[in-house]
PDB file of N, CA and C in Angstrom:
ATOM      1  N   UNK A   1       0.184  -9.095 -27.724  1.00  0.00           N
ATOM      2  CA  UNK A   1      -0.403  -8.003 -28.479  1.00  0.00           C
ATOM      3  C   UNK A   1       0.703  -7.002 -28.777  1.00  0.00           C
ATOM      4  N   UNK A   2       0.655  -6.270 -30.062  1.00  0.00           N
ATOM      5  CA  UNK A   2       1.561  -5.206 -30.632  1.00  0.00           C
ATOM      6  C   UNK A   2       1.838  -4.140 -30.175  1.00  0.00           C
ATOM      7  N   UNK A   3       0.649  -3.536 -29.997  1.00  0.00           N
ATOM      8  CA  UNK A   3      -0.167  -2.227 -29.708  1.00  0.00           C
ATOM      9  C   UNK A   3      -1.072  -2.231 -28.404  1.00  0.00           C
ATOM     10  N   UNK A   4      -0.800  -0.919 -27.668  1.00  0.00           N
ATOM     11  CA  UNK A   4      -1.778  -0.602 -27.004  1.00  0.00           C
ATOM     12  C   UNK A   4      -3.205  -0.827 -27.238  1.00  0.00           C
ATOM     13  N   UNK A   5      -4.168  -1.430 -27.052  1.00  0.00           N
ATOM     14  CA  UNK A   5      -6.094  -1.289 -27.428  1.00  0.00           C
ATOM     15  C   UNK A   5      -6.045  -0.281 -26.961  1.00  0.00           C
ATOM     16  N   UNK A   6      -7.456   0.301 -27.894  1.00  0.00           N
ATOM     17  CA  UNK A   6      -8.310   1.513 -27.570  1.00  0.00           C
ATOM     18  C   UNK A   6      -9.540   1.208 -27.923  1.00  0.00           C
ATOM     19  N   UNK A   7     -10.193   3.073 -26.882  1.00  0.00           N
ATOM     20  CA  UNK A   7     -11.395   2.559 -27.464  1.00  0.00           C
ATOM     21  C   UNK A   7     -11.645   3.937 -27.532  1.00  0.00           C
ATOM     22  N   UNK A   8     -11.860   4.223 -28.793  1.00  0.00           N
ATOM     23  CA  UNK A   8     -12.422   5.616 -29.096  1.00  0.00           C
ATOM     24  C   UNK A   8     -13.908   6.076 -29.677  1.00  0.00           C
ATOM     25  N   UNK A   9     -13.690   7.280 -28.638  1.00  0.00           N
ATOM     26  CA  UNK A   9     -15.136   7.581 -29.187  1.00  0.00           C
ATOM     27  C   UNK A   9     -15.343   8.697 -30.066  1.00  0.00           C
ATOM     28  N   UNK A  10     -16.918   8.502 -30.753  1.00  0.00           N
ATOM     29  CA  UNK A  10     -17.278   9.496 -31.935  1.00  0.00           C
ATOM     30  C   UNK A  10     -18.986   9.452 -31.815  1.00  0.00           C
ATOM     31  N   UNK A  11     -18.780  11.359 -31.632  1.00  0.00           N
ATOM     32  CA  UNK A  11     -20.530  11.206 -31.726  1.00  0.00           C
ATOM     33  C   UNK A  11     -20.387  11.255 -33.383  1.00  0.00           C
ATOM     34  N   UNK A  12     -21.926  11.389 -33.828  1.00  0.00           N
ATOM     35  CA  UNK A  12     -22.695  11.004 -35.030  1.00  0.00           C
ATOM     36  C   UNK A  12     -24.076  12.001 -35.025  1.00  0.00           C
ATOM     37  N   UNK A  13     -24.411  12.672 -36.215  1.00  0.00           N
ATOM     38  CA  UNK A  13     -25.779  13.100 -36.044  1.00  0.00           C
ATOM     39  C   UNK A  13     -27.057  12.124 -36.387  1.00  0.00           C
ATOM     40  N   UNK A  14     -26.775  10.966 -37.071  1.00  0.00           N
ATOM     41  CA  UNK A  14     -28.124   9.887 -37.177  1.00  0.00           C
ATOM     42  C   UNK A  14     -27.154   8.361 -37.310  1.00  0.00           C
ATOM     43  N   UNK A  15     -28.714   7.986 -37.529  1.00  0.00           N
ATOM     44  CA  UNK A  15     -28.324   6.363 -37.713  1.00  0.00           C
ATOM     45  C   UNK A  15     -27.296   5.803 -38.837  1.00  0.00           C
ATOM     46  N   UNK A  16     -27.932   6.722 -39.923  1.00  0.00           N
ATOM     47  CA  UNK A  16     -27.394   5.905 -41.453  1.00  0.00           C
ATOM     48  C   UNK A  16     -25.660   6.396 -41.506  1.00  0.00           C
ATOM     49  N   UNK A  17     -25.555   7.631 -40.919  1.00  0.00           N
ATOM     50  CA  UNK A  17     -23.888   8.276 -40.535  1.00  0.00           C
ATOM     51  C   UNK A  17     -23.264   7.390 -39.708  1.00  0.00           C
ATOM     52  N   UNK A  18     -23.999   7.022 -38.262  1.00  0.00           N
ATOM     53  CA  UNK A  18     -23.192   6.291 -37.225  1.00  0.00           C
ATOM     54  C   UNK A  18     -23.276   4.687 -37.831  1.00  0.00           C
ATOM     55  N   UNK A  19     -24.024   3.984 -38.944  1.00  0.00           N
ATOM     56  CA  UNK A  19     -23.935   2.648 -39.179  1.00  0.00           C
ATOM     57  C   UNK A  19     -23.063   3.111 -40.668  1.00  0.00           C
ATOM     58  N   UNK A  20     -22.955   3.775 -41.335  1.00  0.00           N
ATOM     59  CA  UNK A  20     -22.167   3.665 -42.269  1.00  0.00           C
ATOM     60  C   UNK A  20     -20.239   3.757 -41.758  1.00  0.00           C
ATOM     61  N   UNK A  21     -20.114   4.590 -41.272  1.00  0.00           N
ATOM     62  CA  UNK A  21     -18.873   4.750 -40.347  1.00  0.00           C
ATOM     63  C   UNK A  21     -18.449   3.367 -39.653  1.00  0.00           C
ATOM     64  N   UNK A  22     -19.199   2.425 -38.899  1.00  0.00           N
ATOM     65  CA  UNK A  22     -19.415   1.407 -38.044  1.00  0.00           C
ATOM     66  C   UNK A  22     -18.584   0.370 -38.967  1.00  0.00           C
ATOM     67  N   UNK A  23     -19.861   0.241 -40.162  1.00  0.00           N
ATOM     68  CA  UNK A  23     -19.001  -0.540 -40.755  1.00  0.00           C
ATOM     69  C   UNK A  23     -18.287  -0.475 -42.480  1.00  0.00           C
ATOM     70  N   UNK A  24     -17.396   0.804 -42.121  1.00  0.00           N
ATOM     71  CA  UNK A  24     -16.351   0.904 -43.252  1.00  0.00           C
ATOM     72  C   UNK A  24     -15.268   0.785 -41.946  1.00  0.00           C
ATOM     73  N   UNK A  25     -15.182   0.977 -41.282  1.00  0.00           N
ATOM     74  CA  UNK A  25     -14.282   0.807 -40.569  1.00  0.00           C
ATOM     75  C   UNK A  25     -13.796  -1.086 -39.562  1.00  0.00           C
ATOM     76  N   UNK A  26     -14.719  -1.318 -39.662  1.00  0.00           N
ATOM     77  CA  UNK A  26     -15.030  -2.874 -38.888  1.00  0.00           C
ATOM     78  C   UNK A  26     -14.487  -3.798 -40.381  1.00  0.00           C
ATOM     79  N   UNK A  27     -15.058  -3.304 -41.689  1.00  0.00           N
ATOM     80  CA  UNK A  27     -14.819  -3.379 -42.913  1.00  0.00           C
ATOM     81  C   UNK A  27     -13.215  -3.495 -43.567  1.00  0.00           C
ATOM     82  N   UNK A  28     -13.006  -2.914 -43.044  1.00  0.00           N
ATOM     83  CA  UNK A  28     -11.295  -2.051 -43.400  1.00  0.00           C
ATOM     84  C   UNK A  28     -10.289  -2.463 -42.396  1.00  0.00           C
ATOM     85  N   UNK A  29     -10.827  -3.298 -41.372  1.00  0.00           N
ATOM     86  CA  UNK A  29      -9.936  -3.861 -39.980  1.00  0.00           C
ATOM     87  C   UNK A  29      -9.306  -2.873 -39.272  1.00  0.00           C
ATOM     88  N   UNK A  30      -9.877  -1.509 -39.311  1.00  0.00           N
ATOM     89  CA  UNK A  30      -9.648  -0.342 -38.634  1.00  0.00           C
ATOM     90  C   UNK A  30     -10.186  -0.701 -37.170  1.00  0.00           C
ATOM     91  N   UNK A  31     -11.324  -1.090 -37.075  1.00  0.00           N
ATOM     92  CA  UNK A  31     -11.384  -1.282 -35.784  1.00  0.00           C
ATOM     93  C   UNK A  31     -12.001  -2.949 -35.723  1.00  0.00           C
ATOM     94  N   UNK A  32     -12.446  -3.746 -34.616  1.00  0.00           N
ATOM     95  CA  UNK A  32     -12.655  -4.903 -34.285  1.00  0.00           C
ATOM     96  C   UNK A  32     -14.134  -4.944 -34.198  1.00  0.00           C
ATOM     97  N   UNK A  33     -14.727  -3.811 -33.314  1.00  0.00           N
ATOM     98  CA  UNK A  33     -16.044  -3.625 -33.175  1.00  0.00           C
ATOM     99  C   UNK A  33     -16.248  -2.029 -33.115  1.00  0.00           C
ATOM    100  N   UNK A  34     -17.432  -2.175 -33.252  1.00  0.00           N
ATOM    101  CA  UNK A  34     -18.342  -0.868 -32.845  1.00  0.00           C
ATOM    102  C   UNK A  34     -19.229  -0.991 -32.239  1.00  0.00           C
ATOM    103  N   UNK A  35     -19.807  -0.357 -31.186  1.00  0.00           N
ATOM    104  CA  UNK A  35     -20.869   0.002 -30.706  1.00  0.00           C
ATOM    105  C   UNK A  35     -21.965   1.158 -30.860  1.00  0.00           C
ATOM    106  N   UNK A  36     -23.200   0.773 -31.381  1.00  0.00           N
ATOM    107  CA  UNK A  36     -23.722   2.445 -31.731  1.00  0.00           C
ATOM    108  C   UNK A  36     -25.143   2.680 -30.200  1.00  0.00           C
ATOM    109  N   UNK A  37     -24.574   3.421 -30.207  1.00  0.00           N
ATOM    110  CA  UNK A  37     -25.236   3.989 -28.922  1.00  0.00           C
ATOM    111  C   UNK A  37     -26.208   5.433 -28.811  1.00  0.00           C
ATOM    112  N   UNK A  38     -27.509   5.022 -29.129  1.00  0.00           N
ATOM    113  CA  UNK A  38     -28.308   5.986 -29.498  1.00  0.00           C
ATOM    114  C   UNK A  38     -28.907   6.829 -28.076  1.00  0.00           C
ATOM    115  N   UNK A  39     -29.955   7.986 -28.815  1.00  0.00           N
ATOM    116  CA  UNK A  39     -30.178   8.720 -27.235  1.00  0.00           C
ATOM    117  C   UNK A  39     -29.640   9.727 -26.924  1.00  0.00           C
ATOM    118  N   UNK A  40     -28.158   9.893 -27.068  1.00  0.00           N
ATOM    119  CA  UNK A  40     -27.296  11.260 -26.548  1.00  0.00           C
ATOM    120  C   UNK A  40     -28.254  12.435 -26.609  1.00  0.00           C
ATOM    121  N   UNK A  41     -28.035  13.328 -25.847  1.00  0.00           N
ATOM    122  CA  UNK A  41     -28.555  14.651 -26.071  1.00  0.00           C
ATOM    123  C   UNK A  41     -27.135  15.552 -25.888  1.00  0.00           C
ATOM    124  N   UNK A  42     -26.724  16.166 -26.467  1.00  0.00           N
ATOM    125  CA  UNK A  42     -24.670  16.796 -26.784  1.00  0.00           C
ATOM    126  C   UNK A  42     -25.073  18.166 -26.878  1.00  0.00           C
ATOM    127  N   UNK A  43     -24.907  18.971 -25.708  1.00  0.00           N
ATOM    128  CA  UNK A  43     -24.898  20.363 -25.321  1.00  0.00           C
ATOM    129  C   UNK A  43     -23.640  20.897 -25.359  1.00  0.00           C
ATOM    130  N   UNK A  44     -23.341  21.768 -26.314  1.00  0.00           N
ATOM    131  CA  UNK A  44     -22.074  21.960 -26.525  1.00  0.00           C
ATOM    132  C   UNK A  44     -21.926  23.808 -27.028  1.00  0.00           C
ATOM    133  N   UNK A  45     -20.540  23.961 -26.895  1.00  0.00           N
ATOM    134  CA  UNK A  45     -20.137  25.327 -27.243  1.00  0.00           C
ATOM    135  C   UNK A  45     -19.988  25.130 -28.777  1.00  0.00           C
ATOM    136  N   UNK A  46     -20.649  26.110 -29.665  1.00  0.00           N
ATOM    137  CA  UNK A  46     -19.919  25.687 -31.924  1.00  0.00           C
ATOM    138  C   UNK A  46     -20.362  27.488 -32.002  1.00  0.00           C
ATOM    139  N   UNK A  47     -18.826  28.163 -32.591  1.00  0.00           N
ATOM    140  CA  UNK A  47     -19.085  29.406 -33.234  1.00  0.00           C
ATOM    141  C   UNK A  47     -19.503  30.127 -32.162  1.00  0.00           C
ATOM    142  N   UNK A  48     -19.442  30.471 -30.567  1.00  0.00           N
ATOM    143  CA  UNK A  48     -20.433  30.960 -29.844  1.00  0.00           C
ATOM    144  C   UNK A  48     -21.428  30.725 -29.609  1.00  0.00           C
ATOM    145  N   UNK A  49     -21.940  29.828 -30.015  1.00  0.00           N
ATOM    146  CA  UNK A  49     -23.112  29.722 -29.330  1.00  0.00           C
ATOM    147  C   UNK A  49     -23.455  28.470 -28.823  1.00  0.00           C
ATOM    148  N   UNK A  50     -24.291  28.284 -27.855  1.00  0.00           N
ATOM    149  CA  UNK A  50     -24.687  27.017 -27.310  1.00  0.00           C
ATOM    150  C   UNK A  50     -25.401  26.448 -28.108  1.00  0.00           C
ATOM    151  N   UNK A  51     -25.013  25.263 -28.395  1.00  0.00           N
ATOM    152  CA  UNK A  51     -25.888  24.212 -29.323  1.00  0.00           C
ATOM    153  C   UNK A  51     -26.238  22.849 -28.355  1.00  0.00           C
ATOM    154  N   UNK A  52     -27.676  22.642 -28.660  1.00  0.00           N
ATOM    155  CA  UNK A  52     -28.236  21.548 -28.518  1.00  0.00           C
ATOM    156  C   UNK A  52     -29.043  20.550 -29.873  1.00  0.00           C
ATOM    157  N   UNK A  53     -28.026  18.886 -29.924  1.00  0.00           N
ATOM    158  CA  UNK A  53     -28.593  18.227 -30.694  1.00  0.00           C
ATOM    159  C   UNK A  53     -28.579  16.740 -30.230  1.00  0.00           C
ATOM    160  N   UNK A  54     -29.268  16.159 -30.819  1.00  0.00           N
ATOM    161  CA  UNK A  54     -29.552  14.686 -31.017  1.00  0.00           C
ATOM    162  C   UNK A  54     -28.259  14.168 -31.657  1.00  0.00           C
ATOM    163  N   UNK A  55     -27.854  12.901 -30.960  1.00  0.00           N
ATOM    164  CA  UNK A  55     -27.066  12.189 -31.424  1.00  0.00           C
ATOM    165  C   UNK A  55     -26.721  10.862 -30.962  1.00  0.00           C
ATOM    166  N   UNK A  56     -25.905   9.927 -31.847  1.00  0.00           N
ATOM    167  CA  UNK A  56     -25.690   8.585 -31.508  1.00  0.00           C
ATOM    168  C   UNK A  56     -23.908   8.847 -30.743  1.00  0.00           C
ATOM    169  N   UNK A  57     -23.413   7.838 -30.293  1.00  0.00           N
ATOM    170  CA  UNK A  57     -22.121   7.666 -30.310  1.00  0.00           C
ATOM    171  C   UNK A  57     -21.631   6.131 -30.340  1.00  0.00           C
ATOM    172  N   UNK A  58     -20.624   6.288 -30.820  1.00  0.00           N
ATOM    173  CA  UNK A  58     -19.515   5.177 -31.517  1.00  0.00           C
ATOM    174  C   UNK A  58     -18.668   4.924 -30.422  1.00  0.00           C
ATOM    175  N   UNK A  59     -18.207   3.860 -29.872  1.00  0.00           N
ATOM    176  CA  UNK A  59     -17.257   3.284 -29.095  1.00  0.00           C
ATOM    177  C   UNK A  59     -16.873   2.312 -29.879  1.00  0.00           C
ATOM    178  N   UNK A  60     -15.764   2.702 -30.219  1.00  0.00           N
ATOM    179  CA  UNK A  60     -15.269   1.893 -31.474  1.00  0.00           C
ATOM    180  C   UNK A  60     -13.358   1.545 -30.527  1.00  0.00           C
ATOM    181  N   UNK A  61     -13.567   0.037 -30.829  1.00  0.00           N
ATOM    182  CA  UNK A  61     -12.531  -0.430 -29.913  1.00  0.00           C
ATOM    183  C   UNK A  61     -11.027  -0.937 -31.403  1.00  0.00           C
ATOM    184  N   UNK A  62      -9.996  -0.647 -31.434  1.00  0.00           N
ATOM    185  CA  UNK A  62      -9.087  -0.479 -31.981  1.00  0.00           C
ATOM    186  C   UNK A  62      -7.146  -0.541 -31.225  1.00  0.00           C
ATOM    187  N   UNK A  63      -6.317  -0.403 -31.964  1.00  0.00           N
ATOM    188  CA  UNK A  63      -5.245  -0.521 -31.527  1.00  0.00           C
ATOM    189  C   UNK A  63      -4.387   1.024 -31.419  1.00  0.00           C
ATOM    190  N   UNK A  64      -3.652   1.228 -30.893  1.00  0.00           N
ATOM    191  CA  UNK A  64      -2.848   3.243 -31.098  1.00  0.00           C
ATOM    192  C   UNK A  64      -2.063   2.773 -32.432  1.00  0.00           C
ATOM    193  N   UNK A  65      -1.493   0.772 -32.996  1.00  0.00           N
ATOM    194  CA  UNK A  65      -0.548   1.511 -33.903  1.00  0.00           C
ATOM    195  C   UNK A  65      -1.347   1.461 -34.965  1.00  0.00           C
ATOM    196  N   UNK A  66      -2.314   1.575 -35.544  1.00  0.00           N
ATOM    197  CA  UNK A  66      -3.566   1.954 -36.710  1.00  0.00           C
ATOM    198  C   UNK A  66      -4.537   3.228 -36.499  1.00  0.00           C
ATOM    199  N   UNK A  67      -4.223   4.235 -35.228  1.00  0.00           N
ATOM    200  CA  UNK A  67      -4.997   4.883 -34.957  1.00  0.00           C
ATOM    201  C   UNK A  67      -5.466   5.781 -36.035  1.00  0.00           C
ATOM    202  N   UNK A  68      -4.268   6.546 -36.222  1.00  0.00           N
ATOM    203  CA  UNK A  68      -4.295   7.201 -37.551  1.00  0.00           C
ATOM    204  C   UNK A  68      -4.956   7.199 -38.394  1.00  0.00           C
ATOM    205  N   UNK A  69      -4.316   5.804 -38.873  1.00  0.00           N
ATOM    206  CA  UNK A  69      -5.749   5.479 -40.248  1.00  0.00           C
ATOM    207  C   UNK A  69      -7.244   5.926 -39.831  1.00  0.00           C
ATOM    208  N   UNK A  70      -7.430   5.128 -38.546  1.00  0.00           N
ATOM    209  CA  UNK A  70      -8.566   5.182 -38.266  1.00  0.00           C
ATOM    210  C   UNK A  70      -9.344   6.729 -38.457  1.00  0.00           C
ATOM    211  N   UNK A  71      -8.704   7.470 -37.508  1.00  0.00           N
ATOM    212  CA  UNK A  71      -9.099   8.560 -37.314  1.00  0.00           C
ATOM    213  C   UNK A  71      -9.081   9.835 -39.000  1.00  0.00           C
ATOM    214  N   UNK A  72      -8.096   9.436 -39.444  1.00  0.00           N
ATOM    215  CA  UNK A  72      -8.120   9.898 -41.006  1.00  0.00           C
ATOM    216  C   UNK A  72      -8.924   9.123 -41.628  1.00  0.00           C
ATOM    217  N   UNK A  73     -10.108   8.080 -41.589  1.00  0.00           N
ATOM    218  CA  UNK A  73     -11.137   7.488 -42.340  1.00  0.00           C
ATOM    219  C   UNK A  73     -12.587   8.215 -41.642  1.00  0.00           C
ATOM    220  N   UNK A  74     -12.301   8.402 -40.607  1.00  0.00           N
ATOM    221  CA  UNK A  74     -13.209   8.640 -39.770  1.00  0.00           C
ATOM    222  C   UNK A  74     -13.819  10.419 -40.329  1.00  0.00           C
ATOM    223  N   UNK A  75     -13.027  10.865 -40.478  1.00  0.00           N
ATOM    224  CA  UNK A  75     -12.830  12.583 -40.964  1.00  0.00           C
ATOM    225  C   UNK A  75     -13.075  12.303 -42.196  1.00  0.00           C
ATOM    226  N   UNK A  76     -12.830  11.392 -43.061  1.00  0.00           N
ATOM    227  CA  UNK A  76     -12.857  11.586 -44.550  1.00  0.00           C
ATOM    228  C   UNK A  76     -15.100  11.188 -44.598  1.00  0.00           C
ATOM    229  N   UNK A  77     -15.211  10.106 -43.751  1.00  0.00           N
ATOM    230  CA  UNK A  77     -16.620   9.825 -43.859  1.00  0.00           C
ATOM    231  C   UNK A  77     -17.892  10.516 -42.982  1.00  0.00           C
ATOM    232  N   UNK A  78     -17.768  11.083 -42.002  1.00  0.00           N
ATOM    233  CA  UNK A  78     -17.965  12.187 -41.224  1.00  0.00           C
ATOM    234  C   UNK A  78     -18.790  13.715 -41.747  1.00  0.00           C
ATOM    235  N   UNK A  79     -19.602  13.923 -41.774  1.00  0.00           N
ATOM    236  CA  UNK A  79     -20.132  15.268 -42.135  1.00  0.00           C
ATOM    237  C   UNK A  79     -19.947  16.528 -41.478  1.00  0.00           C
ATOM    238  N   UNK A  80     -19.441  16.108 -39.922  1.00  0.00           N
ATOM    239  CA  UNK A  80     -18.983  17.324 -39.430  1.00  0.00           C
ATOM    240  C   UNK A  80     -17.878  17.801 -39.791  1.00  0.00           C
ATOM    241  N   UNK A  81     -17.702  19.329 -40.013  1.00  0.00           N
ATOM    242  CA  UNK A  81     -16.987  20.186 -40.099  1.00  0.00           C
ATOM    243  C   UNK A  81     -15.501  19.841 -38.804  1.00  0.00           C
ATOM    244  N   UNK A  82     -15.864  19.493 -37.656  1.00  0.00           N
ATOM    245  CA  UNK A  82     -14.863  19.290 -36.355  1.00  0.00           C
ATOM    246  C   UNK A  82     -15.778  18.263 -35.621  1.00  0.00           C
ATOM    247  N   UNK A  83     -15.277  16.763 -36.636  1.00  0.00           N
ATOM    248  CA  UNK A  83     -16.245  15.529 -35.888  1.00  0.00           C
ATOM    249  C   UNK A  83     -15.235  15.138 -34.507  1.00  0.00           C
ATOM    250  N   UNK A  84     -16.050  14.850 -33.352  1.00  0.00           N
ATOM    251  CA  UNK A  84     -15.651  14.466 -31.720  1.00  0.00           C
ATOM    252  C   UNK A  84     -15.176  13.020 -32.325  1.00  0.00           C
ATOM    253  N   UNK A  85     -13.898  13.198 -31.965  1.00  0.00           N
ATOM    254  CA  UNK A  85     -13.224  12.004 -32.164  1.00  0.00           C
ATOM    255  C   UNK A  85     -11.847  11.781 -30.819  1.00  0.00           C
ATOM    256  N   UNK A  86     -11.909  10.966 -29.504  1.00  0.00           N
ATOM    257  CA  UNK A  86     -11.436  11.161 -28.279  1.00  0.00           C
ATOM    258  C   UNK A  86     -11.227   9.439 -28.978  1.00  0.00           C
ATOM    259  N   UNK A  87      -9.503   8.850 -27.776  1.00  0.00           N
ATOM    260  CA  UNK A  87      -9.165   8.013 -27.846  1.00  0.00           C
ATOM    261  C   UNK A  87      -8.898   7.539 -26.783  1.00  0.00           C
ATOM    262  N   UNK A  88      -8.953   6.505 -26.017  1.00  0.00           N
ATOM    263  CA  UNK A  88      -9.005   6.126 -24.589  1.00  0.00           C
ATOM    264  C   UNK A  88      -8.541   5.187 -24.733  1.00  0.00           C
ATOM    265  N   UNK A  89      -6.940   4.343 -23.599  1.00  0.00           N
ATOM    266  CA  UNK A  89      -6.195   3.724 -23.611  1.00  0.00           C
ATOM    267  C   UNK A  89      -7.061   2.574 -22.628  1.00  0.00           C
ATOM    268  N   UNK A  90      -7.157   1.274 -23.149  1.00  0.00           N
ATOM    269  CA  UNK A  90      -7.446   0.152 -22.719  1.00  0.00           C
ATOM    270  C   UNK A  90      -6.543   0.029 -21.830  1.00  0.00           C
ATOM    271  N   UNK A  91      -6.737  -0.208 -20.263  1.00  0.00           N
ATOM    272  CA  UNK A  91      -5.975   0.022 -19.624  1.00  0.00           C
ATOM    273  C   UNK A  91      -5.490  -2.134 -18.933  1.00  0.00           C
ATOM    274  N   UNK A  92      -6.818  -2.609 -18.751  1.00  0.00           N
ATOM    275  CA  UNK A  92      -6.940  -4.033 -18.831  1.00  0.00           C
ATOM    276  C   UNK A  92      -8.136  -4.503 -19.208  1.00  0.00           C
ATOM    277  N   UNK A  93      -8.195  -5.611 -19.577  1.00  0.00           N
ATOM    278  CA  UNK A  93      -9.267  -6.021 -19.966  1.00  0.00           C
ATOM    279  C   UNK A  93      -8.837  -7.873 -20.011  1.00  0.00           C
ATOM    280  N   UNK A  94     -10.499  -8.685 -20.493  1.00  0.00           N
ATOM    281  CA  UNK A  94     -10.289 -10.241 -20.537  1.00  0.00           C
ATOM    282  C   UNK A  94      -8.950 -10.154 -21.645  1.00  0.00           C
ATOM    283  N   UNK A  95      -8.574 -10.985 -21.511  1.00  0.00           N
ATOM    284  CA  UNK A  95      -7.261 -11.675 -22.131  1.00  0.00           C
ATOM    285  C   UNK A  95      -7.431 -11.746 -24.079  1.00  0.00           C
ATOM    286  N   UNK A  96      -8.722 -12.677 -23.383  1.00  0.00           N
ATOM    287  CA  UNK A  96      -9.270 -13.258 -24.942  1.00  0.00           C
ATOM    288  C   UNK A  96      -9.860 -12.435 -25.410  1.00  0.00           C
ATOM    289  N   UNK A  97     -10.557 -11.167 -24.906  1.00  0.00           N
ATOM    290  CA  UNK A  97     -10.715 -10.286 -25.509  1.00  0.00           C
ATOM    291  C   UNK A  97      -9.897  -9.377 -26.235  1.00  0.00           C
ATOM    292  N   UNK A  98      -9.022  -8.898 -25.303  1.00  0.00           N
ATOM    293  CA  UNK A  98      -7.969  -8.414 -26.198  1.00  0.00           C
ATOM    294  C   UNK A  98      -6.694  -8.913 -27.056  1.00  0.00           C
ATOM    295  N   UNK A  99      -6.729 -10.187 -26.929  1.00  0.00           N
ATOM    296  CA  UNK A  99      -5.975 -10.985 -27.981  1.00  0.00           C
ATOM    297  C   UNK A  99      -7.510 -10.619 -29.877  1.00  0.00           C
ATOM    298  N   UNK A 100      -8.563 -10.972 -29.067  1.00  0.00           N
ATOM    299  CA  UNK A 100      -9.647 -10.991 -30.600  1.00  0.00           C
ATOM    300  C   UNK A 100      -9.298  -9.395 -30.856  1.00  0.00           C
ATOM    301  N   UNK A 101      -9.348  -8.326 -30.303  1.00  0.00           N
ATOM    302  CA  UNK A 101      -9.336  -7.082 -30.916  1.00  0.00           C
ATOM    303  C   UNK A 101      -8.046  -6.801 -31.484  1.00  0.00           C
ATOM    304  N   UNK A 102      -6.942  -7.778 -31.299  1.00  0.00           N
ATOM    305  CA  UNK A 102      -5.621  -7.695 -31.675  1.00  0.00           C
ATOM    306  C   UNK A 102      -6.009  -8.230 -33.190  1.00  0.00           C
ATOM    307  N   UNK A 103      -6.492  -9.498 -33.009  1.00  0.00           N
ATOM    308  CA  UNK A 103      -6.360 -10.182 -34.240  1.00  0.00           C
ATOM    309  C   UNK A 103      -7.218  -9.873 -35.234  1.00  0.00           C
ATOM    310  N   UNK A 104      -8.413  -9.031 -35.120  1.00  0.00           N
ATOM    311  CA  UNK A 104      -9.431  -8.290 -35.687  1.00  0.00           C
ATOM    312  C   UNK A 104      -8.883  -6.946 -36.401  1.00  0.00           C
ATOM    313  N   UNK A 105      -7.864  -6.249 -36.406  1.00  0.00           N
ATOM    314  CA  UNK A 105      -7.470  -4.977 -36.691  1.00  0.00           C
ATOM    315  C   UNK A 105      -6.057  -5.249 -37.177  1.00  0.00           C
ATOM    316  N   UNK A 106      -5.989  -3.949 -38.200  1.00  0.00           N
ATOM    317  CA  UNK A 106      -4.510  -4.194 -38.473  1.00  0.00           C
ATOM    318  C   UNK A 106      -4.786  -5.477 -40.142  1.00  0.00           C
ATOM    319  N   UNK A 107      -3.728  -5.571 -40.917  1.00  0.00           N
ATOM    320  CA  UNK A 107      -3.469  -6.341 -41.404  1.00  0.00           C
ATOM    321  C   UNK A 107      -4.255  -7.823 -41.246  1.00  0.00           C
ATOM    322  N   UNK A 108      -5.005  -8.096 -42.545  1.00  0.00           N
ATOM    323  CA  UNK A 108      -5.553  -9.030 -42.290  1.00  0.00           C
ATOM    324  C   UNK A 108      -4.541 -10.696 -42.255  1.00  0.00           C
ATOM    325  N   UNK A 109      -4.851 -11.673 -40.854  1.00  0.00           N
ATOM    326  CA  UNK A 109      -3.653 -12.363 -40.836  1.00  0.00           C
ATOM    327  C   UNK A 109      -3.536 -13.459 -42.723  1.00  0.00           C
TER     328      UNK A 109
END
């Protein structure tokens, strides 16, 4: 493998945001997979004040040397103003798994 795997995450305020994102990006070989993960309840600090909302999140598994892209597609399709976008270094994983997320992303072979 080239690149470090990742797996970054992104909340979402609905379905049709977190499945459109899912797959322009799975689409674009930005990432290998996505996961949409509904349910969240995201209590958070915005402008002062405490906000509480509904939301999905994205575990979207990828490489650090395409991150970029990723994360600059991610902002361009995104409705938030400051969308949660965190990147987490695959530290090990199955073999064959991360050989498929190698060969899934990046340049199509």
């Amino acid at each position: 493998m080239d690149s470090q795997p990742l797996v970054v995450y992104c909340t979402c305020p609905d379905q049709a945001t977190a499945e459109r994102i899912a797959e322009t990006v799975v689409g674009e070989r930005l990432a290998a997979c996505v996961n949409l993960i509904p349910g969240l309840l995201s209590i958070y600090r915005w402008e002062g004040q405490i906000q509480r909302d509904s939301e999905l999140l994205l575990m979207i598994k990828t490489r650090d040397a395409i991150y970029h892209l990723l994360e600059a597609r991610i902002r361009e399709l995104h409705p938030y103003q400051t969308p949660e976008i965190i990147a987490l270094p695959i530290q090990s994983g199955a073999t064959a798994y991360l050989d498929w997320l190698a060969d899934n992303t990046g340049t199509p072979l």
